[in-house]
C-alpha atoms as a PDB file:
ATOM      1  CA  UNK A   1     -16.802  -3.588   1.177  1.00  0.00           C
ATOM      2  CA  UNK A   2     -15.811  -5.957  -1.192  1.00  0.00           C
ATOM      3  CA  UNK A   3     -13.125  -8.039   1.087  1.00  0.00           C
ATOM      4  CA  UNK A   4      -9.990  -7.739   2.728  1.00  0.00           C
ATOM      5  CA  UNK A   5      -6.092  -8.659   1.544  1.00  0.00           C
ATOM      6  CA  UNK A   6      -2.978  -8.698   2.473  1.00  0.00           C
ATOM      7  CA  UNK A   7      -0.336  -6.503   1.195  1.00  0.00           C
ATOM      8  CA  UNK A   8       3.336  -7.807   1.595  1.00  0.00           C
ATOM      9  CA  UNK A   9       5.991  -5.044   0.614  1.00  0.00           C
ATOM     10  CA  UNK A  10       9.624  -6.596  -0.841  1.00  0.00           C
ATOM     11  CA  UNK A  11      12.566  -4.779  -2.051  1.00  0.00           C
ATOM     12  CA  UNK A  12      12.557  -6.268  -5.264  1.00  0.00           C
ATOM     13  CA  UNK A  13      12.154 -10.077  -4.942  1.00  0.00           C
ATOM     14  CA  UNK A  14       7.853  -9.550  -4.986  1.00  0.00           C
ATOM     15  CA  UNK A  15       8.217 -12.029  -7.895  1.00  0.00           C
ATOM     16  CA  UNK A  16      10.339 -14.234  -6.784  1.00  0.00           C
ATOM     17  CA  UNK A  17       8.796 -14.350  -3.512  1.00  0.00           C
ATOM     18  CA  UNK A  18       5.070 -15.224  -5.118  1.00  0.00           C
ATOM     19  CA  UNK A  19       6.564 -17.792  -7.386  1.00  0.00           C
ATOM     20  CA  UNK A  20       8.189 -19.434  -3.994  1.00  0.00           C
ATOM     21  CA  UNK A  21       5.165 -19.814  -1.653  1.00  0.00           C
ATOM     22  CA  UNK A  22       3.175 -20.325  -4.841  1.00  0.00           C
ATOM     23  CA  UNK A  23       5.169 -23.572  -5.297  1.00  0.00           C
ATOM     24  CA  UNK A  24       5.295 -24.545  -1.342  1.00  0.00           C
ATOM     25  CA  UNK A  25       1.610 -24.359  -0.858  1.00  0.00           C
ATOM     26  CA  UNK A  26      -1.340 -26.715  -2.349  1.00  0.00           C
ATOM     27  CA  UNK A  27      -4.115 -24.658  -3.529  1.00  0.00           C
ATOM     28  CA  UNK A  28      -2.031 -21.793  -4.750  1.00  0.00           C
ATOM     29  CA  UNK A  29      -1.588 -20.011  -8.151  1.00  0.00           C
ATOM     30  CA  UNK A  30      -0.260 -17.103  -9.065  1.00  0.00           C
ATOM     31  CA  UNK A  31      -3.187 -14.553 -10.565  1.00  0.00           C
ATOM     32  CA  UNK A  32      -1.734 -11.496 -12.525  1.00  0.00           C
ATOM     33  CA  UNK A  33       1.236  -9.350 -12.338  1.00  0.00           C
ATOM     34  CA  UNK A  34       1.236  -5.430 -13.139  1.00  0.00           C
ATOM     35  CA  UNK A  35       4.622  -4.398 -14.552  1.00  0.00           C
ATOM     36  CA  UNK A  36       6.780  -0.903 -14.936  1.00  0.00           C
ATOM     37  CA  UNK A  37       6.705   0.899 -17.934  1.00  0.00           C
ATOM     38  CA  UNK A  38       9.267   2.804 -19.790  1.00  0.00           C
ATOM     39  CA  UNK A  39       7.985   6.117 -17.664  1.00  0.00           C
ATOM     40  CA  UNK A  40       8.323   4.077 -14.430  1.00  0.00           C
ATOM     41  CA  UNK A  41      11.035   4.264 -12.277  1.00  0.00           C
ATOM     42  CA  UNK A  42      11.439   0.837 -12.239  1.00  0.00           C
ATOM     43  CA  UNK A  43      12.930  -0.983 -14.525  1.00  0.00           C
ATOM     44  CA  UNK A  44      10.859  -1.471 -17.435  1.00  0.00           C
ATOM     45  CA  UNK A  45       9.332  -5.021 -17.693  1.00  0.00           C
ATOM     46  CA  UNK A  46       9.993  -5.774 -14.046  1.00  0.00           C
ATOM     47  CA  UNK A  47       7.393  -6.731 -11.155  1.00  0.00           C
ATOM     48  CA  UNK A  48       5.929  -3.710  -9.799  1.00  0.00           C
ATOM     49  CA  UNK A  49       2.562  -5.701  -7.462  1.00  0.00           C
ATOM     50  CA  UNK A  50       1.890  -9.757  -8.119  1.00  0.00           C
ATOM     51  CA  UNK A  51      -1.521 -10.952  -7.281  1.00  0.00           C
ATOM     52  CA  UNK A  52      -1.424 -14.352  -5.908  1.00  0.00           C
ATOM     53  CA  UNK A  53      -3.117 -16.490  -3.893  1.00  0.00           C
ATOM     54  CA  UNK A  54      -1.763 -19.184  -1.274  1.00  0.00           C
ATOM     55  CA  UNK A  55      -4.324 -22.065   0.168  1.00  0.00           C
ATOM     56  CA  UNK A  56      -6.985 -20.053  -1.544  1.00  0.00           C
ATOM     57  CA  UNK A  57      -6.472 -16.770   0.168  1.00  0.00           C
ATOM     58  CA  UNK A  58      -5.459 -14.011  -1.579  1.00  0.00           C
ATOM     59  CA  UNK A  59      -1.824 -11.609  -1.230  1.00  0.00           C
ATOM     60  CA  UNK A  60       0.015  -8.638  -3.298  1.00  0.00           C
ATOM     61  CA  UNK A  61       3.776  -8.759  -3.391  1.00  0.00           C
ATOM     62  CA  UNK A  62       4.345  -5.244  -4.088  1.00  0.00           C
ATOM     63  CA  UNK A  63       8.259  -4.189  -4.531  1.00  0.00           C
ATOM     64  CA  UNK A  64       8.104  -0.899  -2.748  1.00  0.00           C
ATOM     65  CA  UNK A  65      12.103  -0.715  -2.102  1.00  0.00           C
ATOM     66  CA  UNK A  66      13.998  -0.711   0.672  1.00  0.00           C
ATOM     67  CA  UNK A  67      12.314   1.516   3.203  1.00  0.00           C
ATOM     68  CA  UNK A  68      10.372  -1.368   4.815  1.00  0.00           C
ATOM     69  CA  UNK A  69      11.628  -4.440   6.475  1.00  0.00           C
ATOM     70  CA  UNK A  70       9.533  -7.259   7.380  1.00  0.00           C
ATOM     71  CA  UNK A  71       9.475  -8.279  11.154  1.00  0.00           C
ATOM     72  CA  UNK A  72       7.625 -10.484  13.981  1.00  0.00           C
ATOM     73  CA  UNK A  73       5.018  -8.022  14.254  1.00  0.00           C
ATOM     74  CA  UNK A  74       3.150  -9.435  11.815  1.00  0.00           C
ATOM     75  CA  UNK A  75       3.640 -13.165  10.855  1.00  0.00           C
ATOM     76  CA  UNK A  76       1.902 -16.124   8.878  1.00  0.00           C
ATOM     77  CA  UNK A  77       0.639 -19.074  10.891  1.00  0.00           C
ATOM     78  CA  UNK A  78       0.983 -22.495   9.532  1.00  0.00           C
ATOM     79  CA  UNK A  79      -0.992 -25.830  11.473  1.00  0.00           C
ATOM     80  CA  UNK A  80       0.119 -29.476  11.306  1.00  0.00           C
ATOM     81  CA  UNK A  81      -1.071 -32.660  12.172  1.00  0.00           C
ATOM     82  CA  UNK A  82       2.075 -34.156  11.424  1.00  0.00           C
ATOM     83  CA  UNK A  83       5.620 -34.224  12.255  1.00  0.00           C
ATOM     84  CA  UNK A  84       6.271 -35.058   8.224  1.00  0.00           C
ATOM     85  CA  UNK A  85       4.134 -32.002   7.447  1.00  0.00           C
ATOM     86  CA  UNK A  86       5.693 -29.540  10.109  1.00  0.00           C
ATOM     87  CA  UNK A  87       9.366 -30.897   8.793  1.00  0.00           C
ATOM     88  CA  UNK A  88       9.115 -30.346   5.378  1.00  0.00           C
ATOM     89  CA  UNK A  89       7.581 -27.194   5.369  1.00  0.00           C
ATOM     90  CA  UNK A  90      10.549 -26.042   8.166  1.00  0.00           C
ATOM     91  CA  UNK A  91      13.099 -27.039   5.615  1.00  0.00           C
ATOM     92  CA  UNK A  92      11.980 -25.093   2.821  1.00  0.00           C
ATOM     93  CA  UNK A  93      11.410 -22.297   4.784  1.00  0.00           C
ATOM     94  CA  UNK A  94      14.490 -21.802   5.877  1.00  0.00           C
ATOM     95  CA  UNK A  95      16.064 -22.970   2.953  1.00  0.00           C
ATOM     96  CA  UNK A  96      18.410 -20.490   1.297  1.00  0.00           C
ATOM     97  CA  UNK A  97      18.934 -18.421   3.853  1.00  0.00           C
ATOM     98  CA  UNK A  98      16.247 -18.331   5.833  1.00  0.00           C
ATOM     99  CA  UNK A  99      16.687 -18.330  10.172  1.00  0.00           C
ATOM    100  CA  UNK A 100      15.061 -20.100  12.399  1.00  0.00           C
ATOM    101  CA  UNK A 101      14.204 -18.627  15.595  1.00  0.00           C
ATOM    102  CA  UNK A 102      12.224 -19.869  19.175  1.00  0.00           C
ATOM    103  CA  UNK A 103       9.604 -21.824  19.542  1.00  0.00           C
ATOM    104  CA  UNK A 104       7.978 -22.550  16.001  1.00  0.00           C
ATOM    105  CA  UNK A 105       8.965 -19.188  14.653  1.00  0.00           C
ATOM    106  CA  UNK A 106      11.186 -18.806  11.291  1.00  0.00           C
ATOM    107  CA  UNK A 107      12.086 -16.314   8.817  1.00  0.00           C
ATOM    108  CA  UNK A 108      12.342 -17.084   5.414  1.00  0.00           C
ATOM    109  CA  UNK A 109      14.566 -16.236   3.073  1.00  0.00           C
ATOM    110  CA  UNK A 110      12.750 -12.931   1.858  1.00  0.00           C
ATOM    111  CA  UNK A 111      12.479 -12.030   6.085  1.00  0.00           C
ATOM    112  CA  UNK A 112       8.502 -12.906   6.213  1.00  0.00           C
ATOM    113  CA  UNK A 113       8.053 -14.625   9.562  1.00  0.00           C
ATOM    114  CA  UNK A 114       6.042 -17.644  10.006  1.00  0.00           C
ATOM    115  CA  UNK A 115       5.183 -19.842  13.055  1.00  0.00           C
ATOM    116  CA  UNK A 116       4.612 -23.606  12.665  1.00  0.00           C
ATOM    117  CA  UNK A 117       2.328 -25.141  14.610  1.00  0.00           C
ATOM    118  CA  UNK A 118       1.226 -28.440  15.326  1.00  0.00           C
ATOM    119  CA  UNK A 119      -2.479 -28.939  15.993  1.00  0.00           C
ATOM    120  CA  UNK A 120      -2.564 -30.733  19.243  1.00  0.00           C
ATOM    121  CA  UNK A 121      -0.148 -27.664  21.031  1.00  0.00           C
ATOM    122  CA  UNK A 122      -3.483 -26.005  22.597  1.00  0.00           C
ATOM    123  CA  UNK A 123      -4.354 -29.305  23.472  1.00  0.00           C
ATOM    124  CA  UNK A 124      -0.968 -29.896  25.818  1.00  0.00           C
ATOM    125  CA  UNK A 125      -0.857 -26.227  26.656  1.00  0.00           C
ATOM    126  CA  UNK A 126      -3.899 -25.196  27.812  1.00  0.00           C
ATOM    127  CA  UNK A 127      -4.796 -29.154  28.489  1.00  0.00           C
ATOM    128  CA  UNK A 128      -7.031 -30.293  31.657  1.00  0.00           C
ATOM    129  CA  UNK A 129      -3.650 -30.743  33.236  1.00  0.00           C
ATOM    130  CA  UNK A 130      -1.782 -27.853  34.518  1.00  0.00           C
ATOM    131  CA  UNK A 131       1.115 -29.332  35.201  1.00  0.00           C
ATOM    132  CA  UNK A 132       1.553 -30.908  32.309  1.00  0.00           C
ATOM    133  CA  UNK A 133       0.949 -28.022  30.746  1.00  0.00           C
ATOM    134  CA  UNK A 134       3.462 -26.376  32.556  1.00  0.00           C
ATOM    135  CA  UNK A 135       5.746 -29.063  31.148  1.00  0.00           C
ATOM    136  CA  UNK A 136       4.883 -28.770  27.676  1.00  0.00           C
ATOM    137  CA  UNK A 137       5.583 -25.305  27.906  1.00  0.00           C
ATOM    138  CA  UNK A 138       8.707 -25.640  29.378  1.00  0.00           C
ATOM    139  CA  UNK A 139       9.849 -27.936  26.529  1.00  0.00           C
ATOM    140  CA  UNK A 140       8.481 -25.590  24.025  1.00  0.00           C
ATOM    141  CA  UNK A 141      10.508 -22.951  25.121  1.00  0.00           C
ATOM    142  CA  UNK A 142      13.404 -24.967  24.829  1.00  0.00           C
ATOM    143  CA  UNK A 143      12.422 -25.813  20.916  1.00  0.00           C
ATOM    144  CA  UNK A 144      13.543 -24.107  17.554  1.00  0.00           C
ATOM    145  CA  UNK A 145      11.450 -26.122  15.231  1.00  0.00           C
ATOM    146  CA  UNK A 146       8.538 -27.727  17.356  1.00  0.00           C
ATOM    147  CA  UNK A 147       8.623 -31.400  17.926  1.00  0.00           C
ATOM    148  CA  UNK A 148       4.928 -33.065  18.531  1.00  0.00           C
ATOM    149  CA  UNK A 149       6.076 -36.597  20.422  1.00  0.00           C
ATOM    150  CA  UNK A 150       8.052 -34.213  22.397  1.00  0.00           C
ATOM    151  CA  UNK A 151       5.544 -31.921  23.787  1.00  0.00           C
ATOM    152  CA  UNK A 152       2.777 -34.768  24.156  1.00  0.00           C
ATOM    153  CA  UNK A 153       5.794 -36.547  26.180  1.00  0.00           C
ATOM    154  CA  UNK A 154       6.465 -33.722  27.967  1.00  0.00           C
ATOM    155  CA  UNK A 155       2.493 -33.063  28.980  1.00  0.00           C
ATOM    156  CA  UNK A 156       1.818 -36.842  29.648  1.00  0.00           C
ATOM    157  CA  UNK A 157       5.439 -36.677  32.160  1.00  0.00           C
END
């Protein structure tokens, strides 16, 4: 076996999309593009897969069409040690149209989900405290975009 990827199927924006996270990320670049032909039945010139690789780890946009949506089942996974970090990264994913949702989840503006995590949250969740774990769940479930002074505050009581 020579590895594994990951596949992520857009309704035209593949492109786009690449160019987008390629531009968020450090340690990205965009690797080749494969486009349709005359005889396609897309139209000619445009993106039909984009190799490209995000933090060093390898994707395909492929623009499929419409028949697939993107949803929670599957989503991308993001860790922090900062508040800075976590914030800026929130705002350009949901730039544009993207939604935020509960507890560290968003979807951006092309409906890939992501969850933003800070690194200490198994720390105050699954901490030597169970109460204050209990707490720092509680606030996390009260959360949109995950706040780290706020769950350590809510672990320490």
């Amino acid at each position: 076996m020579a590895g594994i990827g990951t596949c992520l199927w857009f309704d035209g924006q593949a492109e786009e999309a690449a160019n987008f996270y390629v531009g968020l990320f450090p340690n990205s670049r965009i690797l080749d593009a494969s486009r349709w032909g005359d005889d396609g039945p897309g139209v000619p010139g445009t993106v039909l897969t984009i190799s490209f690789e995000l933090g060093g780890r390898g994707f395909r946009g492929l623009n499929g069409g419409p028949q697939f949506k993107f949803n929670e089942a599957v989503s991308f996974e993001l860790f922090f040690d900062t508040q800075a970090e976590l914030d800026e990264k929130w705002e350009a994913l949901t730039a544009d149209g993207g939604q935020e949702s509960q507890c560290g989840w968003l979807k951006d503006k092309f409906g890939v989900s992501w969850q933003l995590i800070p690194a200490m949250l198994t720390s105050v969740l699954g901490g030597p405290d169970p109460e204050g774990a209990a707490r720092a769940m509680q606030a996390m479930m009260g959360m949109q975009k995950l706040d780290i002074a706020a769950l350590q505050s809510a672990y320490d009581g």
